[in-house]
N, C-alpha and C. Protein backbone atom coordinates (compact mmCIF):
# COMPACT_ATOMS: atom_id res chain seq x y z
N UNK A 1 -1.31 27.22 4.76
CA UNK A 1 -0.47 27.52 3.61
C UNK A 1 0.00 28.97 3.61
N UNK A 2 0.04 29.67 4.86
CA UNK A 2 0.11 31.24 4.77
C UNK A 2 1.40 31.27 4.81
N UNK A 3 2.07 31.87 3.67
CA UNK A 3 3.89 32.34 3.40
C UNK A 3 4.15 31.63 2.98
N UNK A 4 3.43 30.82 2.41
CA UNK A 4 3.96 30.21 1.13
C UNK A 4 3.92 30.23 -0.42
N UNK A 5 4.63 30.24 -1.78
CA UNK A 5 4.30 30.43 -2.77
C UNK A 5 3.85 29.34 -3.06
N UNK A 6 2.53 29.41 -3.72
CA UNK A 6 1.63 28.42 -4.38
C UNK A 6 1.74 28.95 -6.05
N UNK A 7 2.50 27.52 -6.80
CA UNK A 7 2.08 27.82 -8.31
C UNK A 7 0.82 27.02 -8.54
N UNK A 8 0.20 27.74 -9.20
CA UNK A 8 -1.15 26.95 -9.75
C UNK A 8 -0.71 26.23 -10.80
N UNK A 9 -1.30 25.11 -10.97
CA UNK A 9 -1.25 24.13 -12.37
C UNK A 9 -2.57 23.80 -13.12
N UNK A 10 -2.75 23.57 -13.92
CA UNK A 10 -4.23 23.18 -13.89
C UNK A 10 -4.16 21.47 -14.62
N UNK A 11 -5.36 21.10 -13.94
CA UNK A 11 -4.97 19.52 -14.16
C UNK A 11 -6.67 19.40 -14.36
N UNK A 12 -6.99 18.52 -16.12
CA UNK A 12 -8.32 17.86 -15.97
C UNK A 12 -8.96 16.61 -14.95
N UNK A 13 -9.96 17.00 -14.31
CA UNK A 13 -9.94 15.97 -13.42
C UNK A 13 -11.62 15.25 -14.01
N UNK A 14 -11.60 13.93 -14.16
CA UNK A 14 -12.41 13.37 -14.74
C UNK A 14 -13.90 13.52 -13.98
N UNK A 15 -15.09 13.58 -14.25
CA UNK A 15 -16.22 14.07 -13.70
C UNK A 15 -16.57 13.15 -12.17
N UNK A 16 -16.25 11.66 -13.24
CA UNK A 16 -16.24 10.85 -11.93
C UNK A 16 -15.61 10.91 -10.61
N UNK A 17 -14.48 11.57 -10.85
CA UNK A 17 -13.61 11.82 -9.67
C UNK A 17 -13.84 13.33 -8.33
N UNK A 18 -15.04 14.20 -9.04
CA UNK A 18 -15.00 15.31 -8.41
C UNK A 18 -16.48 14.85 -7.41
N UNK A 19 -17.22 13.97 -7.08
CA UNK A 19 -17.96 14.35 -6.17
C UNK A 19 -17.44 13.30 -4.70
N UNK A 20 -16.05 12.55 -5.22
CA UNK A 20 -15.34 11.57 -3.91
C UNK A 20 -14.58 13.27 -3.91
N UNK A 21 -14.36 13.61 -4.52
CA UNK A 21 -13.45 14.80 -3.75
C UNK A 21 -14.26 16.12 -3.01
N UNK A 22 -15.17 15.93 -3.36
CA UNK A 22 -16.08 17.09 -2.85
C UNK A 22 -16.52 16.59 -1.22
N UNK A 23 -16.31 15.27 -1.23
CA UNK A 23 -17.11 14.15 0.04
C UNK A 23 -16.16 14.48 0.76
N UNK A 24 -15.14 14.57 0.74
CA UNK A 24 -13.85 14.16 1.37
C UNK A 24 -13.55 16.06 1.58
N UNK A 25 -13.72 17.00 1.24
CA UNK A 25 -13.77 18.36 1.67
C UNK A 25 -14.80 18.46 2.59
N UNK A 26 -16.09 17.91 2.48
CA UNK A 26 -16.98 18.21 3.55
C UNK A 26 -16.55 17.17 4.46
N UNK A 27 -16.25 15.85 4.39
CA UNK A 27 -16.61 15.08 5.50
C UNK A 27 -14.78 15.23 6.37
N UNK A 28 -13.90 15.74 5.74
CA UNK A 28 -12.72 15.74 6.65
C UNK A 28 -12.33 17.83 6.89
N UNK A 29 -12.72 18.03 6.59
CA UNK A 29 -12.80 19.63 7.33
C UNK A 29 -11.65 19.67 6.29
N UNK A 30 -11.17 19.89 4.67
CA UNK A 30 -10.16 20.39 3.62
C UNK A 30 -10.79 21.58 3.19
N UNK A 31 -10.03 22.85 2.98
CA UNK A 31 -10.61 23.98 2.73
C UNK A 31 -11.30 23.99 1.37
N UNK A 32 -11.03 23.18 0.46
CA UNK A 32 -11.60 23.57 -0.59
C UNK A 32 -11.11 21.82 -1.53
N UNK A 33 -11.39 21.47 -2.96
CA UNK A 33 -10.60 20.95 -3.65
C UNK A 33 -9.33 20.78 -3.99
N UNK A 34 -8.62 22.26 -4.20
CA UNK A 34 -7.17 22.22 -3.92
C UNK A 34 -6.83 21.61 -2.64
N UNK A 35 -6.89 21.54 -1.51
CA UNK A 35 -6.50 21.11 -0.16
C UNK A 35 -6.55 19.50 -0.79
N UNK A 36 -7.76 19.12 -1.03
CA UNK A 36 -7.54 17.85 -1.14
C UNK A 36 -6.49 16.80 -2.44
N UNK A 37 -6.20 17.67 -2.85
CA UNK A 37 -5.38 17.46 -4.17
C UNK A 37 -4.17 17.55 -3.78
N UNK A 38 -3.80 18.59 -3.13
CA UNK A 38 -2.15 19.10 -3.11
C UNK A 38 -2.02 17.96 -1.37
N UNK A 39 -3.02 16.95 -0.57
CA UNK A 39 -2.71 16.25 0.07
C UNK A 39 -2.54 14.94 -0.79
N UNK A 40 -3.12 14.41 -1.89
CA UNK A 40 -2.94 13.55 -2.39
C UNK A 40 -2.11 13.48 -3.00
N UNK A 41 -1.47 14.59 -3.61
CA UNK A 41 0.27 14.69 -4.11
C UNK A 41 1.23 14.58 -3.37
N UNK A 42 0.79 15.14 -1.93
CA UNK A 42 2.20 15.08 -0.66
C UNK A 42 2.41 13.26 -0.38
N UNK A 43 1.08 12.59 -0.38
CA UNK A 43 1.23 11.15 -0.36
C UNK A 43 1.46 10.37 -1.11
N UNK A 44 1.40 10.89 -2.23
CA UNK A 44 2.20 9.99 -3.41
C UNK A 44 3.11 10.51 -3.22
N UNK A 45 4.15 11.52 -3.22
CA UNK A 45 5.19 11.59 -3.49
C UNK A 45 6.17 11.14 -2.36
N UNK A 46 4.92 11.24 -1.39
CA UNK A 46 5.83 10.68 0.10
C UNK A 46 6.04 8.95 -0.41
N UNK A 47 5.11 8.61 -0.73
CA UNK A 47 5.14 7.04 -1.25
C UNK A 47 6.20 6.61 -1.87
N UNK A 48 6.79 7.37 -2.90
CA UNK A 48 7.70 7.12 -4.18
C UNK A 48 9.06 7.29 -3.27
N UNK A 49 9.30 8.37 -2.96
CA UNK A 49 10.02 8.86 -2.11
C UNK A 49 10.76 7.51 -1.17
N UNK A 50 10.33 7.37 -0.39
CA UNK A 50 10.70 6.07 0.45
C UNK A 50 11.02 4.64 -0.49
N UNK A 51 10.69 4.96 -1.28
CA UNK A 51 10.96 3.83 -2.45
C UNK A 51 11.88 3.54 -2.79
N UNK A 52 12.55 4.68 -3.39
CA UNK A 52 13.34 5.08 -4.25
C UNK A 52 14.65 5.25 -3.23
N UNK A 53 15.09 5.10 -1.54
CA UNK A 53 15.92 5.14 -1.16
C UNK A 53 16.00 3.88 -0.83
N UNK A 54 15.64 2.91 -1.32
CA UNK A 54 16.72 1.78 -0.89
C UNK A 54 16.29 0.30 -1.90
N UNK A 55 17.29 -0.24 -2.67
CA UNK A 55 17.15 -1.43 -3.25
C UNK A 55 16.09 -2.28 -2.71
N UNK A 56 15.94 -2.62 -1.45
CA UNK A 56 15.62 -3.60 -0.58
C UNK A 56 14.35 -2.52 0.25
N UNK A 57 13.17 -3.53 -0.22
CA UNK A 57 12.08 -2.79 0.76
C UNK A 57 11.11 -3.31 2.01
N UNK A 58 10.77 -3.29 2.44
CA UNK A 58 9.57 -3.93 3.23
C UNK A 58 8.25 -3.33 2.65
N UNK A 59 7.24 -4.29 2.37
CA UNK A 59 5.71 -3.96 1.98
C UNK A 59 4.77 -4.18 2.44
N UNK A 60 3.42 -4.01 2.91
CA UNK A 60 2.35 -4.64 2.59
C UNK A 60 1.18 -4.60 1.42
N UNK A 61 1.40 -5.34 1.08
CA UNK A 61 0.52 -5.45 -0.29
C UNK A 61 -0.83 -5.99 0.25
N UNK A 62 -2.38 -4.87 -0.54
CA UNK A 62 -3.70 -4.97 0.16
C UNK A 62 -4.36 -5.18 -0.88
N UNK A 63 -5.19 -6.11 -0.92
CA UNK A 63 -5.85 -6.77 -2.41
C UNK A 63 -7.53 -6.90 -1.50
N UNK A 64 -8.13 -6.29 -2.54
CA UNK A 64 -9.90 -6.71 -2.21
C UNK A 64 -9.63 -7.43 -3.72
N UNK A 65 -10.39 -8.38 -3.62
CA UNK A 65 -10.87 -9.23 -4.33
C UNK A 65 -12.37 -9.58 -4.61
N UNK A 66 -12.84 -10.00 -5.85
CA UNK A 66 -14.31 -10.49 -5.87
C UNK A 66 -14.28 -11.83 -5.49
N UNK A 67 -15.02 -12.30 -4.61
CA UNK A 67 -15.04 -13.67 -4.44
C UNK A 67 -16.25 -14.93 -5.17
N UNK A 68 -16.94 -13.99 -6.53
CA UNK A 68 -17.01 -14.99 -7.25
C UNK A 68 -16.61 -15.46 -8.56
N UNK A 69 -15.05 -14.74 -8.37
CA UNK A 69 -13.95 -15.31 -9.00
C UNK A 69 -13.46 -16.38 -8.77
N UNK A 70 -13.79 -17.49 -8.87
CA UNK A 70 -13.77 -18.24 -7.98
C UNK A 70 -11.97 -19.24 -8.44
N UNK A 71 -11.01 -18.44 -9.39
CA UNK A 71 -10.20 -18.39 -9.86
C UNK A 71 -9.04 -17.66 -9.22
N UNK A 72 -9.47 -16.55 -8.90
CA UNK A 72 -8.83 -15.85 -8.22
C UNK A 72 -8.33 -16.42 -7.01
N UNK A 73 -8.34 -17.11 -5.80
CA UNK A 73 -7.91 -17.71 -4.95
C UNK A 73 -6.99 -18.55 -5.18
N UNK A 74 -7.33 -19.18 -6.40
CA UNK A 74 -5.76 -20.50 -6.40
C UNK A 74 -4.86 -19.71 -7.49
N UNK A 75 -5.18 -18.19 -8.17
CA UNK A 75 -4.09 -17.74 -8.47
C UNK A 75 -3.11 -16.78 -7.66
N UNK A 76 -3.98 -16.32 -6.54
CA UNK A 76 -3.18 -15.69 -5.68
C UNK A 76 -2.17 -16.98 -4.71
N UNK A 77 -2.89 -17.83 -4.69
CA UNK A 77 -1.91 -18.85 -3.98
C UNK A 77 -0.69 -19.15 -4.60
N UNK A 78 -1.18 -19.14 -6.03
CA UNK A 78 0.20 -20.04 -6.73
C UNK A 78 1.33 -18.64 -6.44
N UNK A 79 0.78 -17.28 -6.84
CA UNK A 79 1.75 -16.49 -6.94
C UNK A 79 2.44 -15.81 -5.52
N UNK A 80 1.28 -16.36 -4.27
CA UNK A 80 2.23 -16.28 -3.22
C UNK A 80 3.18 -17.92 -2.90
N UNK A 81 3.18 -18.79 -3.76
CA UNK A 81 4.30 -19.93 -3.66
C UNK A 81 5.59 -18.95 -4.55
N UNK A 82 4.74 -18.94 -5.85
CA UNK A 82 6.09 -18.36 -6.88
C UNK A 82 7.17 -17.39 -5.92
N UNK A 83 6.48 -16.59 -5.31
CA UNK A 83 7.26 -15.39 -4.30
C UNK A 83 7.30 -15.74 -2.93
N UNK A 84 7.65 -17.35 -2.51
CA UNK A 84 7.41 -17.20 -1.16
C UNK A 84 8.93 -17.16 -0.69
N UNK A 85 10.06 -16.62 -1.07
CA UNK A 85 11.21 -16.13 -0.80
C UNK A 85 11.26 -15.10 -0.17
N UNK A 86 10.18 -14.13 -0.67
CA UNK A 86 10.14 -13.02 -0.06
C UNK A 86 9.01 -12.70 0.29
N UNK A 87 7.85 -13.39 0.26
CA UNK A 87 6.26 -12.95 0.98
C UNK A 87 6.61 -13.84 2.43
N UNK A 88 6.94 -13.01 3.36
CA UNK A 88 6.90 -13.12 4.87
C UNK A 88 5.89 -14.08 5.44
N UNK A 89 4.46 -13.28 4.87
CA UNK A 89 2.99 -13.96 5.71
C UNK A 89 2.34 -13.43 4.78
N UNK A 90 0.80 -13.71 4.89
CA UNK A 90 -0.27 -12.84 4.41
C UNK A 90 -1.46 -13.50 5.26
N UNK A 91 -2.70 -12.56 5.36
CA UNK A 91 -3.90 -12.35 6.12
C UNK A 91 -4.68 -12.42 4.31
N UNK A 92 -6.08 -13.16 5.06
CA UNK A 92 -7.04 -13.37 4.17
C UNK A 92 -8.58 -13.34 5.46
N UNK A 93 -9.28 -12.23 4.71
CA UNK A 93 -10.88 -12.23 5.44
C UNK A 93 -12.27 -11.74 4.48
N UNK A 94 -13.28 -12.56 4.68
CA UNK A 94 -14.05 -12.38 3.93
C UNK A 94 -14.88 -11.28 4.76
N UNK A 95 -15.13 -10.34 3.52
CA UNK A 95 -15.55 -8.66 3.69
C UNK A 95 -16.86 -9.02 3.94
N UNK A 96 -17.15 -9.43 2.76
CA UNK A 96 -18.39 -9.77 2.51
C UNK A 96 -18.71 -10.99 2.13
N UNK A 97 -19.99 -11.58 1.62
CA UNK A 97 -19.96 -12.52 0.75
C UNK A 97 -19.75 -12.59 -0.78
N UNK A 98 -19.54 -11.32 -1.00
CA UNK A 98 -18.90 -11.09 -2.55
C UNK A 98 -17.65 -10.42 -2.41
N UNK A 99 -16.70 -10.00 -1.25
CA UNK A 99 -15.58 -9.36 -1.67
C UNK A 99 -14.74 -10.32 -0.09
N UNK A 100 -13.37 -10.86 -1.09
CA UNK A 100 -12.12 -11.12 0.56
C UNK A 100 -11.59 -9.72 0.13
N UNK A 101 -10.49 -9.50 1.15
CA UNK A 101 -9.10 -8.90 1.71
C UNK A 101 -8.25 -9.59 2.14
N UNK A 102 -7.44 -9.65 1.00
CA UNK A 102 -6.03 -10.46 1.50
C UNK A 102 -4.54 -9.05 1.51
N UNK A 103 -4.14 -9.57 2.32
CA UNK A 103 -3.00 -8.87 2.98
C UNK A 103 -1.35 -9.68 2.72
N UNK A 104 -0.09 -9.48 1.89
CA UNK A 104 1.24 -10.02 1.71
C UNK A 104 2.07 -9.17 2.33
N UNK A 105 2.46 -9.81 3.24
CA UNK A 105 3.38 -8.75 3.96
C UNK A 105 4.80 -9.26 3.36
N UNK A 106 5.80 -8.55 2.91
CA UNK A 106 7.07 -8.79 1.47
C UNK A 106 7.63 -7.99 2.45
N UNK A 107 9.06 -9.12 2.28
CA UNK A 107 10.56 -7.94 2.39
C UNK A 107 11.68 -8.88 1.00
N UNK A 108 12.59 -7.65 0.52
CA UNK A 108 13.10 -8.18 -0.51
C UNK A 108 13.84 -6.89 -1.92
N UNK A 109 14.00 -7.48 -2.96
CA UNK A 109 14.26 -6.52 -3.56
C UNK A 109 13.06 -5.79 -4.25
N UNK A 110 13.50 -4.82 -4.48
CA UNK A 110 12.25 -3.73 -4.85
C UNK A 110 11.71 -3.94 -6.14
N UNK A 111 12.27 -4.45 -6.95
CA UNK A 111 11.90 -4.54 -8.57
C UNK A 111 10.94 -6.24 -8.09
N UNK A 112 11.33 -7.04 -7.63
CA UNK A 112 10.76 -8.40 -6.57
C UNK A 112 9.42 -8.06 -6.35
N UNK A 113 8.99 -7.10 -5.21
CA UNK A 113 7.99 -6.29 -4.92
C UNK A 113 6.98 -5.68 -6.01
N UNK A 114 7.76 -5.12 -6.90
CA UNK A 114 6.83 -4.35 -7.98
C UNK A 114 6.13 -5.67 -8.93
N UNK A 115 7.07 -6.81 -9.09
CA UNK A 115 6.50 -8.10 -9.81
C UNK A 115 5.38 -8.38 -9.30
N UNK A 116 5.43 -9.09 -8.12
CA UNK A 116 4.43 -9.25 -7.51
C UNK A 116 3.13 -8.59 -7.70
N UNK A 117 3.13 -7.23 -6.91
CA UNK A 117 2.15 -6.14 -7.75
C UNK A 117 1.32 -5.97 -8.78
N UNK A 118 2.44 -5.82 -9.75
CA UNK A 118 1.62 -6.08 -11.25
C UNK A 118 1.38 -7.35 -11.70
N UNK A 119 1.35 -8.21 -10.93
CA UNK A 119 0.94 -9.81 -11.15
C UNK A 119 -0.48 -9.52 -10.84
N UNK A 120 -0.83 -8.80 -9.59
CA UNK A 120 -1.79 -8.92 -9.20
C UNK A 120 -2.46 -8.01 -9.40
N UNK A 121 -2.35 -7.09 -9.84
CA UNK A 121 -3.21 -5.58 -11.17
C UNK A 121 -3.40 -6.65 -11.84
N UNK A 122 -2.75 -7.54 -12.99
CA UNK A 122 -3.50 -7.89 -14.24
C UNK A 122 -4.61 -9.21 -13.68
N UNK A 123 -5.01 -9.91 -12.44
CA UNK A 123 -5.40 -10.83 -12.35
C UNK A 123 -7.11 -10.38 -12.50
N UNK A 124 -7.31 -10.82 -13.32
CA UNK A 124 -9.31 -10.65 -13.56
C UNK A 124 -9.91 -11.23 -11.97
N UNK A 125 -10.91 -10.46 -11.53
CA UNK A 125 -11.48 -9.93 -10.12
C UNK A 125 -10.67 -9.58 -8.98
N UNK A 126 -9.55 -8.98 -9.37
CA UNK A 126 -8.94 -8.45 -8.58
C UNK A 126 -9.50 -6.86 -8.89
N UNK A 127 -10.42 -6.34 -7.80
CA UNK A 127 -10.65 -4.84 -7.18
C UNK A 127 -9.47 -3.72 -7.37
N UNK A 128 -9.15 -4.10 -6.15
CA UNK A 128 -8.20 -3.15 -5.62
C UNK A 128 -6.66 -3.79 -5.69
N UNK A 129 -5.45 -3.01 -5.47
CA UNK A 129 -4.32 -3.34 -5.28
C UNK A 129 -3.57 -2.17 -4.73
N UNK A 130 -3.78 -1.82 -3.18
CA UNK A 130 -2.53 -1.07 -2.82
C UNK A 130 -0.99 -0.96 -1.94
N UNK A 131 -0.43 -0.50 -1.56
CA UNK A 131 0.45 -1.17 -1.16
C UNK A 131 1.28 0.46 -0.02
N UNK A 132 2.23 -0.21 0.71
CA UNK A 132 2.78 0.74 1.69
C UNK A 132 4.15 -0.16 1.90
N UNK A 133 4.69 0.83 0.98
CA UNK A 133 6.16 0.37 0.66
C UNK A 133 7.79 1.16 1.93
N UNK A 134 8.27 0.35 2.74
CA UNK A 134 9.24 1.04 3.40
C UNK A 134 10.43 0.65 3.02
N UNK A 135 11.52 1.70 3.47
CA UNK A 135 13.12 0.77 2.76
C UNK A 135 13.06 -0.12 4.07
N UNK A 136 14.18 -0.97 3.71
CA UNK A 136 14.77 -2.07 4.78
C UNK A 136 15.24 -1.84 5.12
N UNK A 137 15.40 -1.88 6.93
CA UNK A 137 16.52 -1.26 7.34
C UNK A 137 17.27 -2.21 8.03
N UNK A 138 18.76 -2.44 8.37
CA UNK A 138 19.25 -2.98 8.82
C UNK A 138 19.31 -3.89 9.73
N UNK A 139 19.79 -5.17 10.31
CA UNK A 139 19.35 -5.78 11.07
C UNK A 139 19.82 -5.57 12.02
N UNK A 140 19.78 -5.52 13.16
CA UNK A 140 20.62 -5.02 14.24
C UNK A 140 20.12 -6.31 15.17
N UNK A 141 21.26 -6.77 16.37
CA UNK A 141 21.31 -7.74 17.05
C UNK A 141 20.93 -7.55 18.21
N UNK A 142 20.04 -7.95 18.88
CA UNK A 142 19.64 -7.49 20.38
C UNK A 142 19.89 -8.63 21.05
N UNK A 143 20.97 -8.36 22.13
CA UNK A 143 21.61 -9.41 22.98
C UNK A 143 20.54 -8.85 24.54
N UNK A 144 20.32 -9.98 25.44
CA UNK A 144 19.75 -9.67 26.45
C UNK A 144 20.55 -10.63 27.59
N UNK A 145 20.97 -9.94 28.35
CA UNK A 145 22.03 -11.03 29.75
C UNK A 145 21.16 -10.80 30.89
N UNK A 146 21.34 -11.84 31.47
CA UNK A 146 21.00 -11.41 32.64
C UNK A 146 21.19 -10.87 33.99
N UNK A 147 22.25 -10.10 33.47
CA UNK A 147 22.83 -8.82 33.93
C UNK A 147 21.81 -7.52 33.84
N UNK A 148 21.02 -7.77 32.77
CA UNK A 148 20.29 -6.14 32.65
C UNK A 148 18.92 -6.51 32.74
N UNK A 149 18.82 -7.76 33.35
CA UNK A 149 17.56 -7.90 33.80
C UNK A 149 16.70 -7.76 35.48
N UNK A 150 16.29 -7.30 36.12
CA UNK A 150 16.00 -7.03 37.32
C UNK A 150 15.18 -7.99 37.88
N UNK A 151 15.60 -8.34 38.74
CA UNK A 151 14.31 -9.45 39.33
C UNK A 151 13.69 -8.83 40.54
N UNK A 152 12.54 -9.20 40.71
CA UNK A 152 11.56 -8.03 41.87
C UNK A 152 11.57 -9.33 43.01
């Protein structure tokens, strides 16, 4: 960070949250708490960022789940039918015997994407919900002749 202006802010950070950040200064070589903070802002904002340039995104959406929800499975199903316009595929593996990981890999419109999402924030034993959102990019046509192919 040398030559650069740093404004300080000050931000309450909840008690619970300072000894994963203290772990994560010793166990990844971050100079201090700030280091690890002002990286977790560069990745959210890198996150939003890519978002926000294009209607149309590509995702993967990452769900831990409790698996003795035993509810939870035929509601993630129904809501990957409701969205299967735009849920590509998805991966499902049991972590444990109390937690899956299911995986929706989405291309589509972005507000489409965010539904989905918060479908699956409000579903009771749903853990986790994160996601790695890219714009869509164009389709481009790859012709192959066999002209530009070499035979040995």
């Amino acid at each position: 960070m040398t030559g650069l202006f740093i404004t300080i802010v000050s931000v309450g950070v909840p008690d619970s949250l300072l000894a994963p950040i203290d772990a994560l200064v010793s166990s990844h070589g971050f100079a201090n708490r700030s280091e690890v903070i002002r990286e977790a802002l560069r990745d959210f904002i890198s996150k939003f960022t890519a978002e926000t340039q294009s209607n149309r995104l590509v995702s993967s959406i990452n769900i831990l789940r409790d698996g003795h929800y035993k509810n939870v499975g035929i509601l993630l199903n129904q809501i990957i039918s409701k969205h299967d316009d735009i849920i590509q595929g998805n991966f499902h593996l049991h972590v444990t015997e109390a937690y899956c990981f299911d995986v929706l890999i989405c291309r589509g419109e972005k507000l489409r994407i965010f539904q989905i999402i918060k479908e699956l924030r409000e579903m009771e034993g749903v853990s986790v919900v994160d996601y790695i959102a890219l714009p869509e990019l164009p389709v481009h046509e790859t012709h192959v002749s066999s002209e530009n192919i070499r035979k040995s």
